[in-house]
N, C-alpha and C. Protein backbone atom coordinates (compact mmCIF):
# COMPACT_ATOMS: atom_id res chain seq x y z
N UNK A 1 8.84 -17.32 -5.36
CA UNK A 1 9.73 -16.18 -5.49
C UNK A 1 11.05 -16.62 -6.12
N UNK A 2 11.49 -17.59 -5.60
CA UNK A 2 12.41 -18.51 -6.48
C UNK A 2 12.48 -18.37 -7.70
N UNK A 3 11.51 -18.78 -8.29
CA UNK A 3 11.46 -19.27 -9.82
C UNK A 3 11.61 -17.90 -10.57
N UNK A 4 10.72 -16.81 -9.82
CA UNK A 4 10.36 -15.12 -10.28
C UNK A 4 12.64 -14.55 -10.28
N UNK A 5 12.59 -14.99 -9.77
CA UNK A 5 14.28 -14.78 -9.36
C UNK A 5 15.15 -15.02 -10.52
N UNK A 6 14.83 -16.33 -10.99
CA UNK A 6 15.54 -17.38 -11.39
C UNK A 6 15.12 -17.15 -13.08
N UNK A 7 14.06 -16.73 -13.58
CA UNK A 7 13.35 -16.24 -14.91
C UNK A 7 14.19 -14.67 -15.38
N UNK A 8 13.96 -14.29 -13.89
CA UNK A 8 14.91 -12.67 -14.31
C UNK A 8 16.26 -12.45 -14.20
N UNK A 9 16.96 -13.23 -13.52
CA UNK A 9 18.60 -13.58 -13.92
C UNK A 9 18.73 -14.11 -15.00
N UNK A 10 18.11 -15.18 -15.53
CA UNK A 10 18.27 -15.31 -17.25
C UNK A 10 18.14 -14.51 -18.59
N UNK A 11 16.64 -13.70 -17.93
CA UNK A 11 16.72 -12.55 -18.65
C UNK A 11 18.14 -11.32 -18.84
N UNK A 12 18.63 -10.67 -17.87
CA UNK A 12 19.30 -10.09 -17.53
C UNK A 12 20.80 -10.80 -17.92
N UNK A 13 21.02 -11.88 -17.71
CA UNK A 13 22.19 -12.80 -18.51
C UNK A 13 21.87 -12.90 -20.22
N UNK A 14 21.06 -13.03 -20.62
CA UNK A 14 20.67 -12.95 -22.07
C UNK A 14 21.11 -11.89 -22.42
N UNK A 15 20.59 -10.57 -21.79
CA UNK A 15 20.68 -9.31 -22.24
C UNK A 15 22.44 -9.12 -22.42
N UNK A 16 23.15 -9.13 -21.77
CA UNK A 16 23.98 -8.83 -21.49
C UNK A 16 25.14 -9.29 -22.51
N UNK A 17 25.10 -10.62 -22.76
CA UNK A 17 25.69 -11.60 -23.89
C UNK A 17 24.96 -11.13 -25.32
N UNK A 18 24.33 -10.68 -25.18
CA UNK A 18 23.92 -10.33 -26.69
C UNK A 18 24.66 -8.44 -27.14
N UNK A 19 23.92 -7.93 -25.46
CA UNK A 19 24.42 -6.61 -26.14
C UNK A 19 26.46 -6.12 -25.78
N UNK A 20 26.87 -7.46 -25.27
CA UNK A 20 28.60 -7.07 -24.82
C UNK A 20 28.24 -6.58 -23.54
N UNK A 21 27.81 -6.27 -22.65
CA UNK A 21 28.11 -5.91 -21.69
C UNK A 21 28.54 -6.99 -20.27
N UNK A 22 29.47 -6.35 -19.43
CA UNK A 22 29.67 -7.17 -18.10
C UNK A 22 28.29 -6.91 -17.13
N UNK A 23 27.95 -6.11 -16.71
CA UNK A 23 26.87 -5.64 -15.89
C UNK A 23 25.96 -4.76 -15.69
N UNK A 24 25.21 -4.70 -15.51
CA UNK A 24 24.02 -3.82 -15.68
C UNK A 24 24.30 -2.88 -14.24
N UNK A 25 23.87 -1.43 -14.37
CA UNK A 25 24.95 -0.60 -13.53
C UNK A 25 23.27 0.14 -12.45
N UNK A 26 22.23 -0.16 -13.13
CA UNK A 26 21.45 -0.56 -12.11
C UNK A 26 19.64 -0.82 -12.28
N UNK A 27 19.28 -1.73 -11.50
CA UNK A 27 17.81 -2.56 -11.49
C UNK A 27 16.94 -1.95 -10.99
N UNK A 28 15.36 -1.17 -10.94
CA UNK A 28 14.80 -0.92 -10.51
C UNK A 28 13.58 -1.46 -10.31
N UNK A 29 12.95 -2.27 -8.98
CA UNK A 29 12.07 -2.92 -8.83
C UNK A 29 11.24 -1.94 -8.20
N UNK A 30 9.84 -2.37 -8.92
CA UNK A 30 8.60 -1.31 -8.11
C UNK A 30 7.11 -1.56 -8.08
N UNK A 31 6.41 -1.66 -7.33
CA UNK A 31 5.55 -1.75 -7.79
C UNK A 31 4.50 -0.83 -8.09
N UNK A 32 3.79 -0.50 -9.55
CA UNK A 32 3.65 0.59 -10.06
C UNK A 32 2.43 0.91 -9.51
N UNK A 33 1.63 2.08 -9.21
CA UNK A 33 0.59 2.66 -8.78
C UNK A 33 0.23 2.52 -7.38
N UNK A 34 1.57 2.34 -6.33
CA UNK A 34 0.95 1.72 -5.03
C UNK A 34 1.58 3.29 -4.78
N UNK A 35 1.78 4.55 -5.39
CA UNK A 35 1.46 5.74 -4.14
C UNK A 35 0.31 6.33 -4.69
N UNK A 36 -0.54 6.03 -5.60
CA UNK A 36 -1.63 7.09 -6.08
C UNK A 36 -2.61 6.64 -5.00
N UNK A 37 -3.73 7.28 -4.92
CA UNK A 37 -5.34 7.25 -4.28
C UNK A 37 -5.81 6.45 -4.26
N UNK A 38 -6.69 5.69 -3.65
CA UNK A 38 -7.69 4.69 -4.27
C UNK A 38 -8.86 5.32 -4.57
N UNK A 39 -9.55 5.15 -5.82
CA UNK A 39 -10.82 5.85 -6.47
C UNK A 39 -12.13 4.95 -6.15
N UNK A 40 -12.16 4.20 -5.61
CA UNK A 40 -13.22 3.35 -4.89
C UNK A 40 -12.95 2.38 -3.46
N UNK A 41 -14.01 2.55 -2.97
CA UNK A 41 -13.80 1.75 -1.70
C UNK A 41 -13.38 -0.18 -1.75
N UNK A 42 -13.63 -0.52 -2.48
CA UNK A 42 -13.44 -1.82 -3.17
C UNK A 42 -11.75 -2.08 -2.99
N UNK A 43 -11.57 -1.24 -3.59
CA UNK A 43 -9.80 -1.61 -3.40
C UNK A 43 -9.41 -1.05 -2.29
N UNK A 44 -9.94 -0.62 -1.26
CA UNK A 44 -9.51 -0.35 0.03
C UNK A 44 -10.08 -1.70 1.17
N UNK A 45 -10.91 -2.53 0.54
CA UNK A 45 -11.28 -3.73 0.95
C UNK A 45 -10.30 -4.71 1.11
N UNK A 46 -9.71 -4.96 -0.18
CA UNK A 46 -8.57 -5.59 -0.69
C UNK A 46 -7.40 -5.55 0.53
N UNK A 47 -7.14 -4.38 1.04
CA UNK A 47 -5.68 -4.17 2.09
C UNK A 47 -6.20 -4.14 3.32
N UNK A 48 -7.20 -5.40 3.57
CA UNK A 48 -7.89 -5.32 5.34
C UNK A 48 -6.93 -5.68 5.88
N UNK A 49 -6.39 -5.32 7.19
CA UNK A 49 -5.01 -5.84 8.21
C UNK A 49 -3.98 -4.84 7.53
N UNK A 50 -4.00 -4.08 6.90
CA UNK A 50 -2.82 -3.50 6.69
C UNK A 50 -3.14 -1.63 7.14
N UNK A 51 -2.38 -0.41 7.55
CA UNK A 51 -2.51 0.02 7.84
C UNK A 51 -3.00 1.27 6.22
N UNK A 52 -3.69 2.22 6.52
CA UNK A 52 -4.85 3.30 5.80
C UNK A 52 -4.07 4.50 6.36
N UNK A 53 -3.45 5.34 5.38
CA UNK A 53 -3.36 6.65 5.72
C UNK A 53 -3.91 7.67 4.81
N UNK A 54 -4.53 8.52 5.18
CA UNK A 54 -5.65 9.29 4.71
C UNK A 54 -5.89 10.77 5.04
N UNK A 55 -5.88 11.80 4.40
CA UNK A 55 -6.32 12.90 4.57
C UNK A 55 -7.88 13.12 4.42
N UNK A 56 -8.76 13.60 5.14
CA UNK A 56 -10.28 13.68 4.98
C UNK A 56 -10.59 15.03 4.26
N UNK A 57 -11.39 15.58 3.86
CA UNK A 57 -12.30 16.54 3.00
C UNK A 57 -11.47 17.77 3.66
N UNK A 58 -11.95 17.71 5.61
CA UNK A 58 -12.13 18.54 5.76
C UNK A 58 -10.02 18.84 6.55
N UNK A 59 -9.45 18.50 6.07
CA UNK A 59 -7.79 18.19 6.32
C UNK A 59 -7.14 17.90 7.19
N UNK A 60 -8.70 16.84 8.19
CA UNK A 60 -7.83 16.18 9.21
C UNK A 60 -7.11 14.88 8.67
N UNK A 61 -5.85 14.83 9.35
CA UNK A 61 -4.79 13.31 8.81
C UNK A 61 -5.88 12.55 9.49
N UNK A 62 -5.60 11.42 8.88
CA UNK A 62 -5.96 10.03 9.82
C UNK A 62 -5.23 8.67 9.43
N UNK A 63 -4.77 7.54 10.32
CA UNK A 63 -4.07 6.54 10.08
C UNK A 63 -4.77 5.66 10.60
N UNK A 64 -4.55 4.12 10.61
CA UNK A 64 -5.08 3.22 11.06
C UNK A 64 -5.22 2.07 10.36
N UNK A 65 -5.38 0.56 11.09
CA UNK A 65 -5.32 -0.38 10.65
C UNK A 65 -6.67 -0.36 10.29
N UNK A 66 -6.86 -1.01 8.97
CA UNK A 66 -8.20 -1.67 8.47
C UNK A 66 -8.26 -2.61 8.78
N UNK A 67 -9.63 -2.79 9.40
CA UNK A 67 -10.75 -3.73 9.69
C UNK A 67 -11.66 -3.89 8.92
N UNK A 68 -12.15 -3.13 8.74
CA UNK A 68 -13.26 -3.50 7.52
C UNK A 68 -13.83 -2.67 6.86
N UNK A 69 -14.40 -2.70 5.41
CA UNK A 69 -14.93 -2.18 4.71
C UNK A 69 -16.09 -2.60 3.81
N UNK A 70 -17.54 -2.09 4.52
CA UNK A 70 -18.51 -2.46 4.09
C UNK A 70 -19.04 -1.69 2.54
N UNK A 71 -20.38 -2.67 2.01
CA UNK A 71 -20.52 -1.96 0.33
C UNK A 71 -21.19 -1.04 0.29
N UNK A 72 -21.48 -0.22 1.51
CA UNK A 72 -21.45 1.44 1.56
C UNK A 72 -20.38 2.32 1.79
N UNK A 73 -19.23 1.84 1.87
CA UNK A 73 -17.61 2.32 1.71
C UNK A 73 -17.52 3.00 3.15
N UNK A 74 -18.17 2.31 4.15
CA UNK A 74 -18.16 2.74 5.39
C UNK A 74 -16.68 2.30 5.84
N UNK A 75 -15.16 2.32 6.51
CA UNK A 75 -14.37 2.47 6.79
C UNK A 75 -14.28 1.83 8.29
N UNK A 76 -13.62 0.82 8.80
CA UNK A 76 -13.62 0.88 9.90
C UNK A 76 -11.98 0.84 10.08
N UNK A 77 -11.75 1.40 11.01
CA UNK A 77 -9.93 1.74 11.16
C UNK A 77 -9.66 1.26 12.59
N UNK A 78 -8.38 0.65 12.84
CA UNK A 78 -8.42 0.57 14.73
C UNK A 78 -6.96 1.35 14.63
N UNK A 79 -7.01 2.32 15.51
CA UNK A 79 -5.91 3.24 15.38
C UNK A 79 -5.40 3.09 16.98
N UNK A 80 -4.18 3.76 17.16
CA UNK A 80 -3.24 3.94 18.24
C UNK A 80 -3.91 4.78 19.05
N UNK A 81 -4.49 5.00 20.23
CA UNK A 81 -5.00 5.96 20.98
C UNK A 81 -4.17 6.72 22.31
N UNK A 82 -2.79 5.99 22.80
CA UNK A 82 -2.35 6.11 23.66
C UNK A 82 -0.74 5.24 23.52
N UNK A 83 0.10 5.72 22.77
CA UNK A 83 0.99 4.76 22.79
C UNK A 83 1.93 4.17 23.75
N UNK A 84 1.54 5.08 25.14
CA UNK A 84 2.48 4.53 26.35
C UNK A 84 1.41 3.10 27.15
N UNK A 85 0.39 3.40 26.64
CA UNK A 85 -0.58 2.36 26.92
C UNK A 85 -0.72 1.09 26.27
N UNK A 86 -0.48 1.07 25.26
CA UNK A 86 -1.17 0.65 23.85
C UNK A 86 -2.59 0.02 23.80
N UNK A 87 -3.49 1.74 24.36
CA UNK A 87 -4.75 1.73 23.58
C UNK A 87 -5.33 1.92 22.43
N UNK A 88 -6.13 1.71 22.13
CA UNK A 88 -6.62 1.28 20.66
C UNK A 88 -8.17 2.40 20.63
N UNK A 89 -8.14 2.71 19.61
CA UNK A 89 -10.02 3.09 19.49
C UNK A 89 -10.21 2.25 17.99
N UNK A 90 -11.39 2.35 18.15
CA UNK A 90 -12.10 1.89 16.28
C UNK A 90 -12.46 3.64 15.99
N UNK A 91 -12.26 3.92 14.61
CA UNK A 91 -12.63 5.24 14.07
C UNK A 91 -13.64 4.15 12.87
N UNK A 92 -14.68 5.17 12.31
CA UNK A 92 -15.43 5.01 11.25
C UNK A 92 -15.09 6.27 10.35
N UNK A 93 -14.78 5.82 9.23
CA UNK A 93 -15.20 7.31 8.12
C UNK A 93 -15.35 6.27 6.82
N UNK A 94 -16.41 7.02 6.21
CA UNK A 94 -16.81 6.60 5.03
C UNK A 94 -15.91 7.27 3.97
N UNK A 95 -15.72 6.23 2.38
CA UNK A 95 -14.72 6.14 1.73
C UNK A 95 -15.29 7.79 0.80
N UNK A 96 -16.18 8.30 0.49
CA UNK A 96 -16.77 9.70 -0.01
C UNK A 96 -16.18 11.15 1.17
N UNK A 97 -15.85 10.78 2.48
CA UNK A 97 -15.13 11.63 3.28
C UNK A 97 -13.58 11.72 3.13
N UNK A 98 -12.88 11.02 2.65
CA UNK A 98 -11.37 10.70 2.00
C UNK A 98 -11.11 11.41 1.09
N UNK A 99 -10.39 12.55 1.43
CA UNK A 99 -9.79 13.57 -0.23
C UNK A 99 -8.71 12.45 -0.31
N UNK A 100 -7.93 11.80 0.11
CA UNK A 100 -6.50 11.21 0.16
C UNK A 100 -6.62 9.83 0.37
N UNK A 101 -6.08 8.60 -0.23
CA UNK A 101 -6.11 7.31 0.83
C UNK A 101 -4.80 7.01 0.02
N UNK A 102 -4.37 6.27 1.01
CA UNK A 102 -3.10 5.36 0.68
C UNK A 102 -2.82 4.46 1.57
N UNK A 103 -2.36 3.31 1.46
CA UNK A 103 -1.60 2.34 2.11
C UNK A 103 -0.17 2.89 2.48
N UNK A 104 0.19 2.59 3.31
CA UNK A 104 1.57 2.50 4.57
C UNK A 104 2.21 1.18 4.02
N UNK A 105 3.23 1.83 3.24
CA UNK A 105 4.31 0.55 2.98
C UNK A 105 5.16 0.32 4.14
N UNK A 106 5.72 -0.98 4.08
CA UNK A 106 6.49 -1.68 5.04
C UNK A 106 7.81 -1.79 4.55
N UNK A 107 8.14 -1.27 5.12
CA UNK A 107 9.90 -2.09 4.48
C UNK A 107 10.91 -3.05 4.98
């Protein structure tokens, strides 16, 4: 991350000496396509341990940590069941029951 740091302050110092300016008035870091859908179960493989939020076909929400995702796009989620408890259930829904998926950014 260092080096990624250290490549783009030079950039941004280059820029600046060439075009006269003192400072750049503002930076936008992002990473591009992380609010759209996922269009296959494959890349919902990819974010196992991280939390799945999802609208289904029929417009129930659903959230939950991924566990796993088998190559029938079967879904396994462990969700919050009781938060004064902190019980847990496993939910299943297959990735063809998902009008919606997205990952839960962290900040």
């Amino acid at each position: 991350m260092t080096s990624v740091n250290s490549v783009i302050s030079d950039i941004i110092d280059n820029y600046q000496q060439k075009n006269g300016l003192n400072e750049i008035s503002k930076l936008i870091v992002s990473s591009p396509g992380v609010d759209n859908n996922f269009k296959f179960a494959w890349q919902i493989k990819k974010h196992t341990g991280r939390e799945l939020i999802g609208i289904l076909n029929d417009g129930t929400e659903i959230s939950g940590k991924i566990l796993d995702v088998n190559n029938s796009g079967d879904i396994s989620l462990e969700r919050i069941k009781n938060k004064n408890k902190k019980e847990t259930e496993i939910i299943n829904v297959n990735f063809s029951d998902l009008k919606e998926s997205k990952i839960k950014l962290k900040f």
